[in-house]
Structure formats: C-alpha cells, structure tokens
N, C-alpha and C. Protein backbone atom coordinates (compact mmCIF):
# COMPACT_ATOMS: atom_id res chain seq x y z
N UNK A 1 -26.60 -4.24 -30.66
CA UNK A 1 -26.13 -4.63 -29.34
C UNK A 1 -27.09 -4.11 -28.30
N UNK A 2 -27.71 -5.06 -27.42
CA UNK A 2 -28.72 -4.83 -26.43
C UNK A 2 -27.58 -4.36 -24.95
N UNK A 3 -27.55 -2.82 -24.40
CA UNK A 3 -26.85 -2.17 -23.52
C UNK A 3 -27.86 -2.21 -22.19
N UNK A 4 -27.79 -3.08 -21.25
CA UNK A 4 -28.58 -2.43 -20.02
C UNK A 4 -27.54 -2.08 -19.06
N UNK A 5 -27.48 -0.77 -18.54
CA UNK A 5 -26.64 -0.13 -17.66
C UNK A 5 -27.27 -0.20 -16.32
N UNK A 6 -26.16 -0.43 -15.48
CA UNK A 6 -26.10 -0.52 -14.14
C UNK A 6 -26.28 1.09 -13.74
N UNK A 7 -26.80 0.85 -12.64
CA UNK A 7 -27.22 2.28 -11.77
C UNK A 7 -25.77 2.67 -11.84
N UNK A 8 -26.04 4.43 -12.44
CA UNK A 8 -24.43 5.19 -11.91
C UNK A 8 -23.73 4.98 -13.37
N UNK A 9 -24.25 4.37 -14.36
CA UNK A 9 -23.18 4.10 -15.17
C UNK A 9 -23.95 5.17 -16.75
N UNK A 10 -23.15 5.67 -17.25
CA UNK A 10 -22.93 6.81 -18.51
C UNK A 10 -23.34 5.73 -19.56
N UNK A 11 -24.25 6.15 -20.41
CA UNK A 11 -25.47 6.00 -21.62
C UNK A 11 -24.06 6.54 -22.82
N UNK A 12 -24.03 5.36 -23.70
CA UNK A 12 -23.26 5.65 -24.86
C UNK A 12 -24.15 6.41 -26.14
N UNK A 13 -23.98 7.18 -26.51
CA UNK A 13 -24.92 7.72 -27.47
C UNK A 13 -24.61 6.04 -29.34
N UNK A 14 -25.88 6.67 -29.67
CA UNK A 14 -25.90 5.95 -31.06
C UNK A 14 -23.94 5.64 -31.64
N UNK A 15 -23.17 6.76 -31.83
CA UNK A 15 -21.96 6.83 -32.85
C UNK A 15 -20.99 6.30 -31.44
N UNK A 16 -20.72 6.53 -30.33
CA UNK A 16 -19.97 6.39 -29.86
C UNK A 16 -19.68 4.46 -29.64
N UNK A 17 -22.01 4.16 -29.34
CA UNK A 17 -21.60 2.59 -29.32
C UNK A 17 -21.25 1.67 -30.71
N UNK A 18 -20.85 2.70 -31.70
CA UNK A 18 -20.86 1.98 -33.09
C UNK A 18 -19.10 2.03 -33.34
N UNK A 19 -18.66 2.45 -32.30
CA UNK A 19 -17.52 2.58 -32.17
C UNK A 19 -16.52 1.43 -31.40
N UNK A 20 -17.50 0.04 -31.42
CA UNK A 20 -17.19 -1.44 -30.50
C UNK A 20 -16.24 -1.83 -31.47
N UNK A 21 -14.91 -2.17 -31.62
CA UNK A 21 -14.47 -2.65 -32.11
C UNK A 21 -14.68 -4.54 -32.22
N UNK A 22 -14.59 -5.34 -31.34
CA UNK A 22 -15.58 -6.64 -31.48
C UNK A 22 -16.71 -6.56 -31.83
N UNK A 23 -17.04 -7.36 -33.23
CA UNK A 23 -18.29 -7.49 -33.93
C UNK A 23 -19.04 -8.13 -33.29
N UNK A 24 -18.70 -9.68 -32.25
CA UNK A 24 -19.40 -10.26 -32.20
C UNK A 24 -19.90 -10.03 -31.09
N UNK A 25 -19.54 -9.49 -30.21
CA UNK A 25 -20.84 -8.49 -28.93
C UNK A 25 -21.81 -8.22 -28.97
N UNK A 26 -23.20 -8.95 -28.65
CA UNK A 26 -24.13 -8.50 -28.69
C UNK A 26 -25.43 -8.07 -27.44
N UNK A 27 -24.39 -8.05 -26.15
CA UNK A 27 -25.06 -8.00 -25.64
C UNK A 27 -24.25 -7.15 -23.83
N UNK A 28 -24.48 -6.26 -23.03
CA UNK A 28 -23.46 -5.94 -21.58
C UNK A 28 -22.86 -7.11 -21.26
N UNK A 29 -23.28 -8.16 -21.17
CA UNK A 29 -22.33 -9.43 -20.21
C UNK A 29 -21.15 -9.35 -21.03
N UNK A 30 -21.50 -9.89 -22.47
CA UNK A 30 -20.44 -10.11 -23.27
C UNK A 30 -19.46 -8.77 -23.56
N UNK A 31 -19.84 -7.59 -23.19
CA UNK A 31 -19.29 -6.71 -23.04
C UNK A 31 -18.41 -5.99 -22.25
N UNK A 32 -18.90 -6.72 -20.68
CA UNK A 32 -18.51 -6.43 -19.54
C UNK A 32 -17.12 -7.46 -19.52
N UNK A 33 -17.73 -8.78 -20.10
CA UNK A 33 -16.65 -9.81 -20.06
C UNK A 33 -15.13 -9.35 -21.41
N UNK A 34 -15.30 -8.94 -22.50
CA UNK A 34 -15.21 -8.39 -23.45
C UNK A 34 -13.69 -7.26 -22.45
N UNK A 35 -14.36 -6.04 -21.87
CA UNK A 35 -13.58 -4.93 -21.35
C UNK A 35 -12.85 -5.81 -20.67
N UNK A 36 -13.08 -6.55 -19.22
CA UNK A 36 -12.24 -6.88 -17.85
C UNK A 36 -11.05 -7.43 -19.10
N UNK A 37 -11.07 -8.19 -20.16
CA UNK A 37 -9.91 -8.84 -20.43
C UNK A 37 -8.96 -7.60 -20.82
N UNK A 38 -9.60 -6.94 -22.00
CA UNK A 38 -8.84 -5.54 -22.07
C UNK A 38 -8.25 -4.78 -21.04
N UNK A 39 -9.23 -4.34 -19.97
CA UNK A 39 -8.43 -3.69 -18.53
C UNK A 39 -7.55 -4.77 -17.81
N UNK A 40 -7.70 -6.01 -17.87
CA UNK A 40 -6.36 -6.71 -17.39
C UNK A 40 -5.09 -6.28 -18.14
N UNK A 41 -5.32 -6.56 -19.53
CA UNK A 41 -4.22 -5.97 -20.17
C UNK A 41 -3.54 -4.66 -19.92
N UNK A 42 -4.20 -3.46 -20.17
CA UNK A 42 -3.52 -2.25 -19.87
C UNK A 42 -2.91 -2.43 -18.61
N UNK A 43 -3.64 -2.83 -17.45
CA UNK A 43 -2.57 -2.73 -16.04
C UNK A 43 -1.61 -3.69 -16.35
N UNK A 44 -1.56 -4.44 -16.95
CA UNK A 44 0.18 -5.64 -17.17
C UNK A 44 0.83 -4.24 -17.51
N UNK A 45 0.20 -3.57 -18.45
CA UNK A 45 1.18 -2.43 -18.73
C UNK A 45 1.80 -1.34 -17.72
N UNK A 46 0.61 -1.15 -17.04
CA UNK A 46 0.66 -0.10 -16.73
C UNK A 46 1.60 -0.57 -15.46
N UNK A 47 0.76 -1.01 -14.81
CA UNK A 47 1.90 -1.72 -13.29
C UNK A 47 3.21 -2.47 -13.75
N UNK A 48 3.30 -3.25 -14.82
CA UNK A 48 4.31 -4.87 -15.16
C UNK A 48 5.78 -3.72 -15.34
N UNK A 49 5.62 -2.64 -15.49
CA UNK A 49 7.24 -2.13 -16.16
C UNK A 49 7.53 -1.43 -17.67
N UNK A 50 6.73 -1.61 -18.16
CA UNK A 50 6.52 -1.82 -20.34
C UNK A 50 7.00 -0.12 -19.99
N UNK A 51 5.89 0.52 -19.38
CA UNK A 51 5.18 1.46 -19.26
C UNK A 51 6.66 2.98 -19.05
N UNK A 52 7.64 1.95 -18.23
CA UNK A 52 8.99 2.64 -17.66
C UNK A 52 9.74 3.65 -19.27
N UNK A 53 9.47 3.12 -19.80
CA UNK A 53 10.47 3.78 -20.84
C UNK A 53 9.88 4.92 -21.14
N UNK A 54 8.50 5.60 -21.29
CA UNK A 54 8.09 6.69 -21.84
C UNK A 54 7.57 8.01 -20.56
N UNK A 55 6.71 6.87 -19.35
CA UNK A 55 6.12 7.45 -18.50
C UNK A 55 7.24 7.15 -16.92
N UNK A 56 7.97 7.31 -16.59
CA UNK A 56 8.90 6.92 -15.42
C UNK A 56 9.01 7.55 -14.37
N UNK A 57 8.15 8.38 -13.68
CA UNK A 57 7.96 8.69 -12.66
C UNK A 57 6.39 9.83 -12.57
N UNK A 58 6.25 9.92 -11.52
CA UNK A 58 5.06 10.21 -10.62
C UNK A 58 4.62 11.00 -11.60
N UNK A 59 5.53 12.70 -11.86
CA UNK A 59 5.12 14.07 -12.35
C UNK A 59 4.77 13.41 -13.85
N UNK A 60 5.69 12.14 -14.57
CA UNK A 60 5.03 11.95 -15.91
C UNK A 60 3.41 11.31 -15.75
N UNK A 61 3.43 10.83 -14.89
CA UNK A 61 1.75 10.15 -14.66
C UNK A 61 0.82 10.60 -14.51
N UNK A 62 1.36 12.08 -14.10
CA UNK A 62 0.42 13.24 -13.92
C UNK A 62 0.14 13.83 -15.29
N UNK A 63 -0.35 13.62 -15.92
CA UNK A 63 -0.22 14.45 -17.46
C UNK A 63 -1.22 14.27 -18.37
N UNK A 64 -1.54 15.09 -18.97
CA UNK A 64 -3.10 14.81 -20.22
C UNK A 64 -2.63 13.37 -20.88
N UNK A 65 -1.18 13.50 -21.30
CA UNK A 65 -0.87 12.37 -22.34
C UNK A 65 -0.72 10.97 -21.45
N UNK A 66 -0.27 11.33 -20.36
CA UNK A 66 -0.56 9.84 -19.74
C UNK A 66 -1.83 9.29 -19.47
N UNK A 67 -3.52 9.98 -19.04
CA UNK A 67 -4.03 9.87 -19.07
C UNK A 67 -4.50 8.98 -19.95
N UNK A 68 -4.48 9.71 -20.82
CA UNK A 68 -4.94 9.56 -22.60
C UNK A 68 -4.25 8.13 -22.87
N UNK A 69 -3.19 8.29 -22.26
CA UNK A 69 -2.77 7.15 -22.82
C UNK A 69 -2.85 5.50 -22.21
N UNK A 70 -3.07 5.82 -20.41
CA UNK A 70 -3.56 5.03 -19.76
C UNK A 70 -5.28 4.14 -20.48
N UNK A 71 -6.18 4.93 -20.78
CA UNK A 71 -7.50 4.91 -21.55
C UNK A 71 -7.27 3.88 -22.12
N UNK A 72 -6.18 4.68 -23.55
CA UNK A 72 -6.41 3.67 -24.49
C UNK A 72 -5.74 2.35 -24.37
N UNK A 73 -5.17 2.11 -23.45
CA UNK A 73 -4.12 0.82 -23.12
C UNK A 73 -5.53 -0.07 -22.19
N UNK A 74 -6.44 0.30 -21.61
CA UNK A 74 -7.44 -0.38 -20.92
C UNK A 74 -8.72 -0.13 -21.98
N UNK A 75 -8.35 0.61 -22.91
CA UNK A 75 -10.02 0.09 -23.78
C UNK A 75 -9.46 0.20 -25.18
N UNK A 76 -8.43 -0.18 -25.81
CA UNK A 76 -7.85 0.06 -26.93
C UNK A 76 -8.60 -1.15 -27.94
N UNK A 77 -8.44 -1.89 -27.42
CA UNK A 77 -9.18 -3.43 -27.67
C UNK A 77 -10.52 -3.94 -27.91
N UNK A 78 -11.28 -2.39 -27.30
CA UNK A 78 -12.65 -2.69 -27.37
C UNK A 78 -13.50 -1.59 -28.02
N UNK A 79 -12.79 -0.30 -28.04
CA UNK A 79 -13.49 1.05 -28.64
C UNK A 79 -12.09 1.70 -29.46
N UNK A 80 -12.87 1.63 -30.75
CA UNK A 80 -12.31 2.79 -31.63
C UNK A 80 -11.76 3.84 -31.13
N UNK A 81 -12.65 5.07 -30.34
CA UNK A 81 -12.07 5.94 -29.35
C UNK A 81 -11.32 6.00 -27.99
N UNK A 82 -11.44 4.81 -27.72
CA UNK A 82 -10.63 4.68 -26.77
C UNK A 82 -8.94 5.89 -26.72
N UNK A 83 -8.69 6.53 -25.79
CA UNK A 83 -7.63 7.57 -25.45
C UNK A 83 -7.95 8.79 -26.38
N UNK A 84 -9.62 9.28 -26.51
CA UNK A 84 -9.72 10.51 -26.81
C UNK A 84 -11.13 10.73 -26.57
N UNK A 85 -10.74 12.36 -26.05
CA UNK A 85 -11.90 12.78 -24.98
C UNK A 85 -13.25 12.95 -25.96
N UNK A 86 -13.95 12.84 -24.69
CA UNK A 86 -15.65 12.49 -25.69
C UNK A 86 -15.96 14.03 -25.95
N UNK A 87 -16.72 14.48 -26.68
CA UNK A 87 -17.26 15.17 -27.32
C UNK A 87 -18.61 16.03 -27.28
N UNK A 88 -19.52 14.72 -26.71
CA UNK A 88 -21.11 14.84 -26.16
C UNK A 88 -20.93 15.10 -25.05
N UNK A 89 -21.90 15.57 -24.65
CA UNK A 89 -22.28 15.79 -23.00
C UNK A 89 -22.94 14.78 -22.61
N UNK A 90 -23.00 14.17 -21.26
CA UNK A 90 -23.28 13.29 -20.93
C UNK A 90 -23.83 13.50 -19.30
N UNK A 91 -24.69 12.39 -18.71
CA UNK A 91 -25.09 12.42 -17.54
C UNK A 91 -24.29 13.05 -16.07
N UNK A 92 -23.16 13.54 -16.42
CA UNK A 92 -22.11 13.38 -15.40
C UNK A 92 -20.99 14.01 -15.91
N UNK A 93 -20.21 14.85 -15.92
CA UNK A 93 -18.52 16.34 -16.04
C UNK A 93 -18.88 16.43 -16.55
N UNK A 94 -18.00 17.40 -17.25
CA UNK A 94 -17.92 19.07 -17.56
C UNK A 94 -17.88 18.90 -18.97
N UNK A 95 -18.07 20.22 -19.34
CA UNK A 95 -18.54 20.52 -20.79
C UNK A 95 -17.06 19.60 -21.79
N UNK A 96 -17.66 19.14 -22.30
CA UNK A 96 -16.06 18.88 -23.66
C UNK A 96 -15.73 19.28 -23.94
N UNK A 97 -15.75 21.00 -24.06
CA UNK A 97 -14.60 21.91 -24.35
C UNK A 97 -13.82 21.98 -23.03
N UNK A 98 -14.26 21.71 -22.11
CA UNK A 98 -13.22 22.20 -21.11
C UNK A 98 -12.56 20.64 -20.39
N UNK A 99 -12.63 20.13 -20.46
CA UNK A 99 -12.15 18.43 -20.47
C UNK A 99 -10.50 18.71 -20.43
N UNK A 100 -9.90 19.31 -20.99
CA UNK A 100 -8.50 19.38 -21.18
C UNK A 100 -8.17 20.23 -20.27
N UNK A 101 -8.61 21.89 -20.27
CA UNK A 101 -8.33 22.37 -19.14
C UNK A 101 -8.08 22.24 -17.44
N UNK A 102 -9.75 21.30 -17.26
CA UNK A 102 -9.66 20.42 -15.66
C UNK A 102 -9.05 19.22 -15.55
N UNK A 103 -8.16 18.48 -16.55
CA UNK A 103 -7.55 17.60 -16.56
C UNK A 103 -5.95 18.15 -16.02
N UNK A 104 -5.45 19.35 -16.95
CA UNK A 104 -3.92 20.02 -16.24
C UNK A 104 -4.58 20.28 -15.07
N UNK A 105 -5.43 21.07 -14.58
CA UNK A 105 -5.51 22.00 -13.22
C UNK A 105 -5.51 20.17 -12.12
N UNK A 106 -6.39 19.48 -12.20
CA UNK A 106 -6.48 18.40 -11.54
C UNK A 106 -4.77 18.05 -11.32
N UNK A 107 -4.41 17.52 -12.49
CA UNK A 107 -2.54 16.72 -12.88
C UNK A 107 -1.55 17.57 -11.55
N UNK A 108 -1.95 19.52 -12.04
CA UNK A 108 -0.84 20.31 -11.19
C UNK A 108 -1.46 20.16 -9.89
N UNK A 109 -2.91 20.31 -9.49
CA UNK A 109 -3.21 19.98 -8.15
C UNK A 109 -2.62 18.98 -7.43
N UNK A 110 -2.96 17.27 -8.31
CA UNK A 110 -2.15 16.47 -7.12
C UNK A 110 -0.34 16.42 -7.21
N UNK A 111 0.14 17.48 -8.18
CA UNK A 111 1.55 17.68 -8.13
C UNK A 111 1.95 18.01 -6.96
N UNK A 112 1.22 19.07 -7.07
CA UNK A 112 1.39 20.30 -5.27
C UNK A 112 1.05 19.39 -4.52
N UNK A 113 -0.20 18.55 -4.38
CA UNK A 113 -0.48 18.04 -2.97
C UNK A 113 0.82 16.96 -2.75
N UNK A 114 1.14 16.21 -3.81
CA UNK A 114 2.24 15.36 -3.23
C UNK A 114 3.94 15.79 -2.85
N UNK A 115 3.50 16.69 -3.59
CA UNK A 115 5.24 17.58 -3.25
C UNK A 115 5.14 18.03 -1.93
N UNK A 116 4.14 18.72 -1.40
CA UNK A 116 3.81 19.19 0.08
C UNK A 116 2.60 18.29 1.13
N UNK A 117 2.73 16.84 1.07
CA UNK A 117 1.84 16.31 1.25
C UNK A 117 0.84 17.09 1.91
N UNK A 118 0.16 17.67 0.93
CA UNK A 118 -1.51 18.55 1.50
C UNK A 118 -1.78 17.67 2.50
N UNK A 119 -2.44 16.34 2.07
CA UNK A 119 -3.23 15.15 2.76
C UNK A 119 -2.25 14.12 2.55
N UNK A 120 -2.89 13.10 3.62
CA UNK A 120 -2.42 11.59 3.63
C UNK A 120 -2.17 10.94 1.98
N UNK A 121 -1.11 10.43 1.54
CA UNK A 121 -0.88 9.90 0.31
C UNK A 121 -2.60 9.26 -0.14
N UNK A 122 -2.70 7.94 0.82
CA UNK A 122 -4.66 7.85 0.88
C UNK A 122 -5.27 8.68 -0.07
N UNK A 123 -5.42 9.50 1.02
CA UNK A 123 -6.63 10.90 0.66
C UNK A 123 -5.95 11.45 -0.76
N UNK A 124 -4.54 12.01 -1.18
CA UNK A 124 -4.32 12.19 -2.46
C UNK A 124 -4.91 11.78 -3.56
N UNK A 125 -4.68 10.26 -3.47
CA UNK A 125 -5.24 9.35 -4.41
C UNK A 125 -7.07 9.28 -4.49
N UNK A 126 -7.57 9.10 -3.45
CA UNK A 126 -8.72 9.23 -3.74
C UNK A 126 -9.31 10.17 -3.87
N UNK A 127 -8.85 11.40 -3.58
CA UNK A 127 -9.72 12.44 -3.95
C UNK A 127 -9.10 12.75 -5.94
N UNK A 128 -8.14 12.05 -5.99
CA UNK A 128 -7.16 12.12 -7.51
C UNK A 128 -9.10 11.50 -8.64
N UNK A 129 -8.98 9.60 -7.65
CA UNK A 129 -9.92 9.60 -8.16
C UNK A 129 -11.47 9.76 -8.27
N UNK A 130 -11.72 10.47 -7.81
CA UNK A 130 -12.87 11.24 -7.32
C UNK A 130 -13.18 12.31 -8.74
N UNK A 131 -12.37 12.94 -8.69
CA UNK A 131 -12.32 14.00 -9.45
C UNK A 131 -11.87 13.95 -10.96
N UNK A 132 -11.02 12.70 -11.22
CA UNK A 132 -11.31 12.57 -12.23
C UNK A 132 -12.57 11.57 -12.82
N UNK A 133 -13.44 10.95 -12.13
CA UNK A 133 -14.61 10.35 -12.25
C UNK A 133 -15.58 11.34 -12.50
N UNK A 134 -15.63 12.60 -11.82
CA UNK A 134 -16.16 13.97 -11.81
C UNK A 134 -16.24 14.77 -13.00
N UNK A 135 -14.73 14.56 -13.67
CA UNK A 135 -15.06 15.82 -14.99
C UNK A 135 -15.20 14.46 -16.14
N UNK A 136 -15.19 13.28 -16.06
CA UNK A 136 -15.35 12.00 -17.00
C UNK A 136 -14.92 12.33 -18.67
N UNK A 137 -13.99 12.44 -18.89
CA UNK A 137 -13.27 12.80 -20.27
C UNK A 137 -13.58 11.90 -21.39
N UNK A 138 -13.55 10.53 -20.88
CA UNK A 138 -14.04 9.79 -21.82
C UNK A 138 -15.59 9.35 -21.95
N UNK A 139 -15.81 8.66 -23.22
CA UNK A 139 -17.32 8.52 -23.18
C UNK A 139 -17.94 7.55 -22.42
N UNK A 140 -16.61 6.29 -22.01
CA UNK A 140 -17.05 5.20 -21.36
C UNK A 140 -15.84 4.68 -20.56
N UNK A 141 -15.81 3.74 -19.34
CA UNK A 141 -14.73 3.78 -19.07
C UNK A 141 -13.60 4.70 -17.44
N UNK A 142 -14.73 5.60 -17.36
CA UNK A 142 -13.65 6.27 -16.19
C UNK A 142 -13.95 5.94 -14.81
N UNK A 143 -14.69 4.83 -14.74
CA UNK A 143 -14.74 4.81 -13.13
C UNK A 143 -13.65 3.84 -12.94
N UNK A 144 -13.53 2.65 -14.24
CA UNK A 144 -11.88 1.98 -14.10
C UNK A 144 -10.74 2.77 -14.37
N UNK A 145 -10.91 3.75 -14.90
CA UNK A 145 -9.57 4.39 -15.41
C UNK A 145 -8.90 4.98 -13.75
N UNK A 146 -10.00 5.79 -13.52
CA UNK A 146 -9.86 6.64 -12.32
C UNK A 146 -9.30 5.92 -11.40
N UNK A 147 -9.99 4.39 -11.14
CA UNK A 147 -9.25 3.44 -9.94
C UNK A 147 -7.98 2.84 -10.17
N UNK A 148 -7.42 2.73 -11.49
CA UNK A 148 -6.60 2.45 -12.10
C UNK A 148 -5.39 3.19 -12.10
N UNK A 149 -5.92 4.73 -12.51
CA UNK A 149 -4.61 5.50 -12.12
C UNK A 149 -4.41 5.86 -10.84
N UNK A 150 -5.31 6.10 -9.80
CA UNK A 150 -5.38 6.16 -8.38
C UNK A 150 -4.56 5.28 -7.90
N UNK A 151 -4.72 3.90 -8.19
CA UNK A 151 -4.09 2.78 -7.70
C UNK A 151 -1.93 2.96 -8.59
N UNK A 152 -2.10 3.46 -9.58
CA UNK A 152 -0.69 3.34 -10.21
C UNK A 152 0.09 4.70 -9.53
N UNK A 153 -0.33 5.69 -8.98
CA UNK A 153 -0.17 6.79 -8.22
C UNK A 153 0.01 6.46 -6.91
N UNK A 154 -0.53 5.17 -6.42
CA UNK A 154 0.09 4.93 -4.78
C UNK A 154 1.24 3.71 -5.37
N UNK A 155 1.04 3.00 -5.93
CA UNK A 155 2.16 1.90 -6.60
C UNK A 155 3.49 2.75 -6.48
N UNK A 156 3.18 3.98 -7.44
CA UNK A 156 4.54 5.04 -7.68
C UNK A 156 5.19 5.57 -6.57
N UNK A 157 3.97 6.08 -5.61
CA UNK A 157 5.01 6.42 -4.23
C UNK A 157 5.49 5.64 -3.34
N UNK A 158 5.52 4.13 -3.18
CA UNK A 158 5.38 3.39 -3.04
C UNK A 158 4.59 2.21 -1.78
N UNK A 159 3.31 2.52 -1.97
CA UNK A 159 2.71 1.89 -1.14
C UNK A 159 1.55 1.28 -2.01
N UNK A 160 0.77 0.49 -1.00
CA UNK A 160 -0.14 -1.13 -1.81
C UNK A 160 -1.61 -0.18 -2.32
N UNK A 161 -1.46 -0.63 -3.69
CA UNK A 161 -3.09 -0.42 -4.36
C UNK A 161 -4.40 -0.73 -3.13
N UNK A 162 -4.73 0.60 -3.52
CA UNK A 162 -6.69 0.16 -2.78
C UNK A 162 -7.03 -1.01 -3.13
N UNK A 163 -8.03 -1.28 -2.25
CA UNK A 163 -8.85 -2.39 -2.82
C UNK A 163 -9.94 -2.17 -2.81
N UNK A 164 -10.91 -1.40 -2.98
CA UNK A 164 -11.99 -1.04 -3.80
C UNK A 164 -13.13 -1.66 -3.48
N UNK A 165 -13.03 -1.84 -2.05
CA UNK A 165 -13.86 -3.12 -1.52
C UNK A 165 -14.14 -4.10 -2.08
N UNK A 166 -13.05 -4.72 -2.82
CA UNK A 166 -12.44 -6.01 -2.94
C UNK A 166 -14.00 -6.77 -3.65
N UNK A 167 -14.53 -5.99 -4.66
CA UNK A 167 -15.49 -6.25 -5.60
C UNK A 167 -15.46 -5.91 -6.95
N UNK A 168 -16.46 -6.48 -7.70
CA UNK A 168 -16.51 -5.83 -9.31
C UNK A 168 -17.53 -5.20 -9.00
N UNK A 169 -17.12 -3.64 -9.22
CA UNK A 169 -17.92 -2.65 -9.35
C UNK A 169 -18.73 -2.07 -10.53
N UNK A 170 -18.16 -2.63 -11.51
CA UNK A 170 -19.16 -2.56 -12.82
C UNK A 170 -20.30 -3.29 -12.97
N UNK A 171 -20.96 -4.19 -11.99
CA UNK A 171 -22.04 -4.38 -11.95
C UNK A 171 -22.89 -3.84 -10.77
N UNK A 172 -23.75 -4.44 -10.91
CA UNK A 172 -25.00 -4.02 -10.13
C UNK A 172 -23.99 -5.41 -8.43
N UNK A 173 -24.11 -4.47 -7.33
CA UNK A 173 -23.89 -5.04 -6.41
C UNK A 173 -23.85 -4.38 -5.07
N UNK A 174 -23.93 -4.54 -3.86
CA UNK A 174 -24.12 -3.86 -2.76
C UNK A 174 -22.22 -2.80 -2.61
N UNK A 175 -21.04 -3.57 -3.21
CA UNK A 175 -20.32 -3.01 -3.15
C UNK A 175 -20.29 -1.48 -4.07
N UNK A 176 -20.65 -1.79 -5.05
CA UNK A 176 -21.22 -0.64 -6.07
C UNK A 176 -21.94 0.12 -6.00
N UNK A 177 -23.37 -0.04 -4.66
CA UNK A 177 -23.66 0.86 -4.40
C UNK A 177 -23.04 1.86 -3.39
N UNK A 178 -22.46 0.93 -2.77
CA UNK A 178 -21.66 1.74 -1.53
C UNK A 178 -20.47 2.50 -1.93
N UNK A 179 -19.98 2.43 -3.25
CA UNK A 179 -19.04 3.06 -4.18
C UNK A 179 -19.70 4.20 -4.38
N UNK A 180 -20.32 4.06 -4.98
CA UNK A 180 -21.38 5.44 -5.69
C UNK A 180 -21.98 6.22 -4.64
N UNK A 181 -22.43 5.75 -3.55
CA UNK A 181 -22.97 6.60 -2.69
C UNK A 181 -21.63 7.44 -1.65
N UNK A 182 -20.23 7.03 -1.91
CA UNK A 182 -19.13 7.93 -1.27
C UNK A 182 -18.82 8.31 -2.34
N UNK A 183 -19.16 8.44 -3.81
CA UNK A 183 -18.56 9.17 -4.47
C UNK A 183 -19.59 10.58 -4.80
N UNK A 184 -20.93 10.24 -3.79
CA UNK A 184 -21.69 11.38 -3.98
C UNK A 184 -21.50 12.36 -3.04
N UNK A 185 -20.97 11.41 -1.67
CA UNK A 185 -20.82 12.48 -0.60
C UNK A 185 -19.33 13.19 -0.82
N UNK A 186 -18.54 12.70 -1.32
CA UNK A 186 -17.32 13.31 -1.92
C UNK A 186 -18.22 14.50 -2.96
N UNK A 187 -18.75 14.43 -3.79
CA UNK A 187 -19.40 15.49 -4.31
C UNK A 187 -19.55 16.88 -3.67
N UNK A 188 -19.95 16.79 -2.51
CA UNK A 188 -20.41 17.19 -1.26
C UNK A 188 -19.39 17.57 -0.08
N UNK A 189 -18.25 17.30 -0.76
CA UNK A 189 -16.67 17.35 0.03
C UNK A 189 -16.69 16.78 1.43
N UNK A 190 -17.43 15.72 1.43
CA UNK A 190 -17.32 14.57 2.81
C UNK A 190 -16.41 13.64 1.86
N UNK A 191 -15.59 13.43 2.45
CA UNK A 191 -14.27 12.51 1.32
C UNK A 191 -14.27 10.92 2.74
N UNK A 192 -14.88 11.20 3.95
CA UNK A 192 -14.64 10.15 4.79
C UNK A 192 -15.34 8.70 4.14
N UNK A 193 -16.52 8.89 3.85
CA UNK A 193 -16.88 7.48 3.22
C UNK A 193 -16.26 7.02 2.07
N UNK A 194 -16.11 7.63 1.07
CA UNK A 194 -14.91 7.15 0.06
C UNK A 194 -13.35 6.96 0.77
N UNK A 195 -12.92 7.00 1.57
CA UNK A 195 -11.46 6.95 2.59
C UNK A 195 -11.75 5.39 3.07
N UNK A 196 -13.18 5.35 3.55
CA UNK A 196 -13.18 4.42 4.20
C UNK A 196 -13.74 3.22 3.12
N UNK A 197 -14.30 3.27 2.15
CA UNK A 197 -14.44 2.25 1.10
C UNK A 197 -13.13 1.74 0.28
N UNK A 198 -12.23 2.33 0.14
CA UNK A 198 -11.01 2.67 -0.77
C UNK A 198 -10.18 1.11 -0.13
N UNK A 199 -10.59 0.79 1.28
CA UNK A 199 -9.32 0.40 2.17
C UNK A 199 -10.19 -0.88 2.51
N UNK A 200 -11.77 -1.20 2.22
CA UNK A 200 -12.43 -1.85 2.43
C UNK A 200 -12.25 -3.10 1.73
C-alpha cells in the first residue's frame, strides 16, 4: 500500500500499517475514502442513540473505556487495532507507557471544568480536543476521534457540534492548514485561534 501523508499527519510504522483490515487498499485516496465510511458509521453510533445503553451521560463519556471505545466504533472496520493504545512512539504525545495515565487526568480535568464551568462549554470542548490530539493514544486516527468526541461532549450538554470550518481536514487544504496552525498555538496556550476555527 502506497501511504502519502498530508502535512501534520502521524507515519504508521511497517506492523501497525499491516494491520488494514481491507485487502483491497492500495493506495491514501482509497484509504481516506475507505475510513470517512467507517467514521460515518461510529458517529450513527455514537450521536444516533445505540450508544445510550452502556455510555448515558457526560461523566460516562469521560472515561478510558469510552474513549477506547469511541476509536474502535470509527476505525473498527478498517484497523485490526483500532480501540487500543499504540505502543511506538511517534511524531507527536507522550510516551506509551503513560497514554493511560494522561487520558484519566485529561477525563477528571474536563469533569471539574464542566461541573464548575472553569471556561465557556466552547472552550471546554476544544481545549478537551486539543489535548487529546496532544497525548495521541492511538497509532492513527485522533485528529477525528478528538473532533468527534469534542463534538459528542457539546451534543451531551446540550448544544450544536462545531463545525470545524466546515471542511475535510484529512487532506491537504487551506482549512487544514489553518487547523494545524491553532492547534500549534494552543500548544503554546493561545487557545483563541482554535476558539475561533472550531465555530468557523
């Protein structure tokens, strides 16, 4: 399978890309096209209701296992590993031993912030996904996960999903860069250009 990655986007090592569950992929388009059907699926789940019987409110959404389990419902279809944390180190978070640890501290952080609204519900969510794009648990996959649960975290309290400047950000595009470049100044704890892309 011939992989050319878009600026900003995490290098699958040899075992992880042998881990494609579709054989007949041979190439990012067909790959890219390949995931969006999969990530449509998990959000039927995740937003449609399915989801009510195990995970049913905010504090359950907050959780390693919802995480984990969000993952594999948006890449279950396309990676073997899909809903378990990567292993290798990679261009971008934290060591893989500690992947689990900054995942609770993150979960209880936006607990507290929403119980005492620290910040604007907004700002919750995006700095939610900020940071989990930051420590990247999985090997492939978290810049949708992150917008995904960001977006099911304002759904829950109940107000309207971001729109993400209302682009596909998995490719190469002026919206994507302007994604990546507030998710650097968020790095940098300027959270205003990601505030203001989120709503764009």
């Amino acid at each position: 399978m011939q992989l050319d990655y878009p600026e900003g986007a995490t290098p699958l090592d040899p075992d992880e890309a042998a881990g494609l569950k579709p054989k007949h992929i041979i190439n990012h388009g067909q790959l890219n096209e390949w995931e969006l059907a999969n990530v449509l699926q998990g959000e039927r789940w995740a937003f449609g209701g399915t989801r009510k019987r195990k995970f049913s409110n905010v504090d359950d959404l907050l959780s390693l296992d919802f995480i984990r389990e969000l993952h594999k419902r948006l890449f279950g279809e396309t990676w073997r590993w899909a809903g378990s944390f990567r292993s290798t180190e990679k261009n971008i978070g934290v060591d893989p031993a500690k992947i689990a640890s900054n995942l609770n501290d993150l979960c209880e952080d936006a607990k507290t912030q929403l119980a005492y609204s620290s910040y604007p519900l907004d700002e919750i969510a995006a700095r939610l996904s900020h940071r989990l794009v930051s420590i990247h648990p999985f090997a492939n996959g978290n810049g949708r996960l992150s917008r995904t649960y960001a977006d099911l975290i304002l759904v829950e309290c109940g107000t309207a999903r971001f729109t993400w400047g209302a682009a596909n950000l998995t490719t190469e595009s002026r919206a994507r860069a302007t994604y990546l470049a507030a998710l650097r100044a968020a790095d940098a704890r300027n959270y205003r250009p990601l505030l203001q892309f989120v709503r764009s």
